[in-house]
N, C-alpha and C. Protein backbone atom coordinates (compact mmCIF):
# COMPACT_ATOMS: atom_id res chain seq x y z
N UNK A 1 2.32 -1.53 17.22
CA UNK A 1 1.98 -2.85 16.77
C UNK A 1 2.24 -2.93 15.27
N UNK A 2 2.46 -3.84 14.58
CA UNK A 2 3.00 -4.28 13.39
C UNK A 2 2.10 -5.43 13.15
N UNK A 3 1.32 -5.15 12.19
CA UNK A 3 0.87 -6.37 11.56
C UNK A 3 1.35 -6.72 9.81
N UNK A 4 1.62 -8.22 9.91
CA UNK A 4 1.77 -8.65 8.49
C UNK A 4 1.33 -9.34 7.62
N UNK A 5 1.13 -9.20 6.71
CA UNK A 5 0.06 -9.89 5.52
C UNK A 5 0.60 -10.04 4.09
N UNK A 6 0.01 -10.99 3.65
CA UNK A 6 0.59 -11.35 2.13
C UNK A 6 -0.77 -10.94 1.47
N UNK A 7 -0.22 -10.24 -0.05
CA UNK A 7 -1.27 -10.23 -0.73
C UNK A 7 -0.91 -10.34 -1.91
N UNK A 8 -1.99 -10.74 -3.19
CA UNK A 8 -1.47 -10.57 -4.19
C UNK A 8 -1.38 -12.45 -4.59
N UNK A 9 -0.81 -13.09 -5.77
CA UNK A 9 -0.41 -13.68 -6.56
C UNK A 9 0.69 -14.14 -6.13
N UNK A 10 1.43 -13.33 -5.91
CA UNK A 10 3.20 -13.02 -5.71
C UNK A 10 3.82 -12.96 -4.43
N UNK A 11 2.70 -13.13 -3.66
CA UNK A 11 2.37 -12.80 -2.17
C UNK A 11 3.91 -11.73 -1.97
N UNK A 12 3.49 -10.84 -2.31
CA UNK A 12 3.99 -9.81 -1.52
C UNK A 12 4.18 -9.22 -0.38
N UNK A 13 4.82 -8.62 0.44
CA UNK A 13 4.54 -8.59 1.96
C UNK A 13 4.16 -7.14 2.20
N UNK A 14 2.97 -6.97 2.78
CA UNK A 14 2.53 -5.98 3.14
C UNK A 14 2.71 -5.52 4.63
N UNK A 15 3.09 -4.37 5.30
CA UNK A 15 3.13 -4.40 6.42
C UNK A 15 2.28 -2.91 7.21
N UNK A 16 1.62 -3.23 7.65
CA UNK A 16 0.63 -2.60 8.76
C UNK A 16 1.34 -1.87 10.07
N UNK A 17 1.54 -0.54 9.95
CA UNK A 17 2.31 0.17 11.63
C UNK A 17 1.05 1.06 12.02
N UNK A 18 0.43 0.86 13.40
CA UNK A 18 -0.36 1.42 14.13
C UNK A 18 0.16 2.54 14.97
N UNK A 19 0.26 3.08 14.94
CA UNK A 19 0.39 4.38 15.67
C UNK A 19 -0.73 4.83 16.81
N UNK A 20 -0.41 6.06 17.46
CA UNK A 20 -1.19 6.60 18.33
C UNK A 20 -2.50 7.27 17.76
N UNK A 21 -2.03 7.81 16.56
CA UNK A 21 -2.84 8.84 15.72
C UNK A 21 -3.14 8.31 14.34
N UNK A 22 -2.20 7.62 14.10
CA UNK A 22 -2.33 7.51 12.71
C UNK A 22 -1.99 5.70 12.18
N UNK A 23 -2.49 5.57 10.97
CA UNK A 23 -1.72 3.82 10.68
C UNK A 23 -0.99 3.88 9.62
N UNK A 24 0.21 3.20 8.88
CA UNK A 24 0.64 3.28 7.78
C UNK A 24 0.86 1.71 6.95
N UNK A 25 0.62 2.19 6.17
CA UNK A 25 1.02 0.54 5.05
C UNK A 25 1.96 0.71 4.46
N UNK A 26 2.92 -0.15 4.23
CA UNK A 26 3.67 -0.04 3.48
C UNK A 26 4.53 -1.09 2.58
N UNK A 27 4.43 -1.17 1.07
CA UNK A 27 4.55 -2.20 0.36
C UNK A 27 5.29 -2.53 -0.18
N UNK A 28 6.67 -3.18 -0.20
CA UNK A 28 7.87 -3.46 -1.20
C UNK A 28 7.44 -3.99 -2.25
N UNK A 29 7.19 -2.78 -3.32
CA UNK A 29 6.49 -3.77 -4.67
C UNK A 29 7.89 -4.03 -5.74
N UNK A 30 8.98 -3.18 -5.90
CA UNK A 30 10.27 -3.59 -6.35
C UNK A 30 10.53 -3.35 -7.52
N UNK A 31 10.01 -2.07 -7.94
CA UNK A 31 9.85 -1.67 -9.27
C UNK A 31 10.55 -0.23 -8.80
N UNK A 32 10.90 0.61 -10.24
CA UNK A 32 10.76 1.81 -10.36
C UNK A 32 9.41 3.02 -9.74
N UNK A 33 9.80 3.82 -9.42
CA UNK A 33 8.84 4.46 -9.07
C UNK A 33 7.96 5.21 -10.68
N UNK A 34 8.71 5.01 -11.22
CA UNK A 34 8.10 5.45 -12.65
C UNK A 34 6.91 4.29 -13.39
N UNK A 35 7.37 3.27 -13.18
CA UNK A 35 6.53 2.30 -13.74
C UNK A 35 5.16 1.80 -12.41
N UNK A 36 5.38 2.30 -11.14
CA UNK A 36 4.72 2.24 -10.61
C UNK A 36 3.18 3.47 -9.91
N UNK A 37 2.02 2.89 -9.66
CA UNK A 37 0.86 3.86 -9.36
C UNK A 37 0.15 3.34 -8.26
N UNK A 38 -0.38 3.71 -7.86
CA UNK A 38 -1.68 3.05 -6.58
C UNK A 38 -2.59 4.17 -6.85
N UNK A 39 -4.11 3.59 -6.84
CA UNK A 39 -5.39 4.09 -6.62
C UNK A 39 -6.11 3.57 -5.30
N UNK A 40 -7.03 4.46 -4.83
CA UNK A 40 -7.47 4.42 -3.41
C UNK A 40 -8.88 4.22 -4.01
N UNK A 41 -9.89 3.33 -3.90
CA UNK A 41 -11.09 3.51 -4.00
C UNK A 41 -12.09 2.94 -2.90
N UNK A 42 -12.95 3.64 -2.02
CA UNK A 42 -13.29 3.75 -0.68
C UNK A 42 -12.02 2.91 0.38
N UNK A 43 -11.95 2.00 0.39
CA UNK A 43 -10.93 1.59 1.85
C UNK A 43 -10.29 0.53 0.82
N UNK A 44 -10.14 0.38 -0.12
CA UNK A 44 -9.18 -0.54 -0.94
C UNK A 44 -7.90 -0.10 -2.20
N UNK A 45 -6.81 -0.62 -1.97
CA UNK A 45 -5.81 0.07 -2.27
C UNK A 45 -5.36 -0.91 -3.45
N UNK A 46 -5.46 -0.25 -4.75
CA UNK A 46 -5.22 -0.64 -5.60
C UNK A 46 -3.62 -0.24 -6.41
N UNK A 47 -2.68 -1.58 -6.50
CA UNK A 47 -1.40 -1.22 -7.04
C UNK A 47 -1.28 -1.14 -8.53
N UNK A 48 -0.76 -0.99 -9.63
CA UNK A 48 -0.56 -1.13 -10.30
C UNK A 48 0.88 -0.78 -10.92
N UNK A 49 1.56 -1.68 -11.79
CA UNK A 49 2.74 -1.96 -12.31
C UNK A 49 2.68 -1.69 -13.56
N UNK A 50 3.13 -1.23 -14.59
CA UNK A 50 3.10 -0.92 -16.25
C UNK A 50 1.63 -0.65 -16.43
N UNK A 51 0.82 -0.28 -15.54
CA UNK A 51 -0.77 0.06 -15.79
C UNK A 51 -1.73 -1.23 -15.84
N UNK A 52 -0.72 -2.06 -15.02
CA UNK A 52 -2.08 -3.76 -14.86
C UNK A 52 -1.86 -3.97 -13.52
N UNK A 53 -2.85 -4.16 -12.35
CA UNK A 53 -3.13 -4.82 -11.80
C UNK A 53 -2.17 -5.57 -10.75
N UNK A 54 -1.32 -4.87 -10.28
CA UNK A 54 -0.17 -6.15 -9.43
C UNK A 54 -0.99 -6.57 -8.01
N UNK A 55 -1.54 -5.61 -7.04
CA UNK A 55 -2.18 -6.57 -6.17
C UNK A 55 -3.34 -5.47 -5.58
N UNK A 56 -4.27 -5.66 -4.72
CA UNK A 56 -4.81 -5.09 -4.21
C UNK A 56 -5.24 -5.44 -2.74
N UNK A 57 -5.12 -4.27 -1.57
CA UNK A 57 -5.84 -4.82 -0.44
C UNK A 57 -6.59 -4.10 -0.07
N UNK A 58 -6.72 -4.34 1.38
CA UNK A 58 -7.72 -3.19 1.96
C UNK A 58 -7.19 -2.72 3.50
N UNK A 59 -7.53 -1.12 3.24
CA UNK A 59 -7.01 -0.17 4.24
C UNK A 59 -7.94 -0.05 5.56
N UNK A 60 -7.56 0.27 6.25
CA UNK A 60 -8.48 0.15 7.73
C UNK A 60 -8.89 1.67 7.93
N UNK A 61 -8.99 2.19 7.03
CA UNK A 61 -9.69 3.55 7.17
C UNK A 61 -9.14 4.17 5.69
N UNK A 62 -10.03 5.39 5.82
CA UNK A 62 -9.83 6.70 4.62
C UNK A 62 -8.09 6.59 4.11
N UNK A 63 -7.58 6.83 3.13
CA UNK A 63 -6.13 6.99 2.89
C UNK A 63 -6.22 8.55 2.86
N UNK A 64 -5.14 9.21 3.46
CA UNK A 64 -5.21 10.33 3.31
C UNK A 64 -3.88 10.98 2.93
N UNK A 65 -3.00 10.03 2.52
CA UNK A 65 -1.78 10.20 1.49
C UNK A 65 -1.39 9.14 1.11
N UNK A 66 -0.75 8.98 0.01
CA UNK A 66 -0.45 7.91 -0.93
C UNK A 66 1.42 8.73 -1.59
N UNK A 67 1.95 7.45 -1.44
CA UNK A 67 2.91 7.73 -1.74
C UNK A 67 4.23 6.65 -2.59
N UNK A 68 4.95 7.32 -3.30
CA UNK A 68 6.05 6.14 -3.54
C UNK A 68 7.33 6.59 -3.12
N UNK A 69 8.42 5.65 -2.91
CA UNK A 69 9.98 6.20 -3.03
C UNK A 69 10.72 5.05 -2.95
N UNK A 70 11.35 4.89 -4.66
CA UNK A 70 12.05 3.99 -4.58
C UNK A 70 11.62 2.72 -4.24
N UNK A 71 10.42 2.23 -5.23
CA UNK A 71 9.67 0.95 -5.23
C UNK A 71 8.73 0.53 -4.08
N UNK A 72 8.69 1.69 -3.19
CA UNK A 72 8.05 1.50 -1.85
C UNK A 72 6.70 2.28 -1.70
N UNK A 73 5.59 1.47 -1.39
CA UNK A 73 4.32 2.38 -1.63
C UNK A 73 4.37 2.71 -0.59
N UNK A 74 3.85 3.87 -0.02
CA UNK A 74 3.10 3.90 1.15
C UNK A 74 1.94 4.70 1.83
N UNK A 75 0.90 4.22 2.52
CA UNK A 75 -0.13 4.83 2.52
C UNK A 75 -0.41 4.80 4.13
N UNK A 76 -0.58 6.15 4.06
CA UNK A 76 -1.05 6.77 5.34
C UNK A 76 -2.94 7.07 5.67
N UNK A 77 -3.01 7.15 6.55
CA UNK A 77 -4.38 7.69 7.23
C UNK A 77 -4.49 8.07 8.97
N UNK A 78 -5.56 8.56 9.20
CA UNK A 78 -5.50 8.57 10.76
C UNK A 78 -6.76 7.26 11.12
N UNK A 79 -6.34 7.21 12.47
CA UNK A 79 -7.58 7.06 13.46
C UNK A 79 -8.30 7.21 13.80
C-alpha cells in the first residue's frame, strides 16, 4: 500500500510504502545531500535545509534509520 501526503509550506510530496515488516517514507526534498539533515524526535520527523526548518511530519512508529541520497530522505522503521 502507498500512501500520499503533502506537507510543509511548499507542499512537498511525501510518500508512505507499507510493507510486511517494515514502513518507509520517503521525501523528494531537492537539495544537495550536503545542505540537507533530518532529526527524529519521538514519532516526528524533522527536515531541515541550510539548518532551518523545511518541513516536518509524523512517522507511524520508532525511525530506526534515517537516510539521504541525492536529495532524497528516507526513513525506515518496522512494524
Amino acid at each position: 500500500m502507498v500512501r500520499q501526503q503533502h506537507a510543509g509550506e511548499n507542499e512537498r510530496l511525501v510518500r508512505r510504502y507499507d510493507y510486511d515488516d517494515e514502513w518507509v517514507i520517503a521525501v523528494d526534498v531537492g537539495v544537495g545531500d550536503d545542505r540537507l539533515a533530518a532529526d527524529v524526535a519521538d514519532q516526528t520527523a524533522i527536515v531541515l535545509v541550510d539548518g532551518a526548518t523545511e518541513l516536518e511530519f509524523e512517522l507511524p512508529g520508532s525511525a530506526e534509520s534515517v537516510d539521504t541520497n541525492n536529495g532524497v530522505l528516507v526513513v525506515r522503521g518496522s512494524l
